[in-house]
Protein backbone atom coordinates (compact mmCIF):
# COMPACT_ATOMS: atom_id res chain seq x y z
CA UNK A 1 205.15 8.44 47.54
CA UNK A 2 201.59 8.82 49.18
CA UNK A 3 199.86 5.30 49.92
CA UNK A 4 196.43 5.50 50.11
CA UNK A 5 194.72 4.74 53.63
CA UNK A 6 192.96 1.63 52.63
CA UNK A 7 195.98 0.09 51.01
CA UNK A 8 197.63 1.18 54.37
CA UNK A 9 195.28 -0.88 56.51
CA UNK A 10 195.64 -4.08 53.75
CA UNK A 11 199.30 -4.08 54.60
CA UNK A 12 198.77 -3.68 58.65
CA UNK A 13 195.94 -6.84 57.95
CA UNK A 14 198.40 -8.82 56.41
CA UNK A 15 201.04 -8.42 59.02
CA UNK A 16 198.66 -8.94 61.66
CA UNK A 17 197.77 -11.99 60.78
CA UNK A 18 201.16 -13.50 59.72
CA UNK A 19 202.05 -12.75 63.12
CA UNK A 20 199.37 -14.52 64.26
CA UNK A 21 200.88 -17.53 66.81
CA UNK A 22 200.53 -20.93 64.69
CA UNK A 23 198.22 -18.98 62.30
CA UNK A 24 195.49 -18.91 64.14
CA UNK A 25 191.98 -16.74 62.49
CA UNK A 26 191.27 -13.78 63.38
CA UNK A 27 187.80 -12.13 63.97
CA UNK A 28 187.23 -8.71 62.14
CA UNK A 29 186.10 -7.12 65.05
CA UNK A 30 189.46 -7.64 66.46
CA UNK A 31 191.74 -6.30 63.66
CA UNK A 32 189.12 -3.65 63.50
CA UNK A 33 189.80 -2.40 67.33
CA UNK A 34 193.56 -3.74 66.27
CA UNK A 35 193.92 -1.18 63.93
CA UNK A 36 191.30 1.76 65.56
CA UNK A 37 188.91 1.45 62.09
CA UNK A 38 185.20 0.68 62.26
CA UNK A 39 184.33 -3.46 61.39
CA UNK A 40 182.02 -2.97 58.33
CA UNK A 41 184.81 -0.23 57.13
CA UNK A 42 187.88 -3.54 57.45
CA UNK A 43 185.10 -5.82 56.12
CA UNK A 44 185.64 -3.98 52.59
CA UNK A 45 188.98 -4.07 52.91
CA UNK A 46 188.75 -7.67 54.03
CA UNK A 47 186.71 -8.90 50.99
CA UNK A 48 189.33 -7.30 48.87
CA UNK A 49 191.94 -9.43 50.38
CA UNK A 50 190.06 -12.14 50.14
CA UNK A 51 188.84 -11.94 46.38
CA UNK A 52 193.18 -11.40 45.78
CA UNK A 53 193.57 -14.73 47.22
CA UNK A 54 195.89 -13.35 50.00
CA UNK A 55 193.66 -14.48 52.84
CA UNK A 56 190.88 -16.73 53.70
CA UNK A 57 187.66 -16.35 55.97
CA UNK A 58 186.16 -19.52 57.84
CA UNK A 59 182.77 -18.89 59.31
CA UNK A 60 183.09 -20.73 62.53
CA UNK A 61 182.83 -20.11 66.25
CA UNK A 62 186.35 -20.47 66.69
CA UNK A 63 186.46 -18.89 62.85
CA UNK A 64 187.90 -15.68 61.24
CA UNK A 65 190.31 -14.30 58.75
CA UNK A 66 193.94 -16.17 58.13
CA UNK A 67 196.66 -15.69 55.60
CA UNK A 68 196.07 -18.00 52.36
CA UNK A 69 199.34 -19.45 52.67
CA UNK A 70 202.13 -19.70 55.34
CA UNK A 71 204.32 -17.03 55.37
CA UNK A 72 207.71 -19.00 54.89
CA UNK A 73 205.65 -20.76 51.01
């Protein structure tokens, strides 16, 4: 079965950030060097993820992208 690439990246997001110590956000620029794609390419990919309800965004200094819910609900 052939995944396609940006479903690929969704999944490396997601486990990216529920590895995340304590849940802490995540900045796109980091998942973006994280995962060797350009930002405004993760940002789509990001939005989608969002829009699903499997993460949220919090536009802060200390801001970023987190999972929706703990892993272990």
């Amino acid at each position: 079965m052939k995944i396609n690439k940006s479903v690929e990246q969704a999944i490396y997001v997601l486990l990216i950030l529920a590895l995340q110590k304590d849940g802490e956000p995540l900045k796109s620029r980091v998942l973006s060097a994280h995962l060797k794609v350009s930002d405004s390419y993760l940002k789509k990919i990001l939005m989608k993820l969002k829009k699903g309800g499997l993460i949220v965004a919090s536009a802060s200094k200390n801001g970023g992208y987190q999972l929706a819910r703990p892993i272990g609900a």
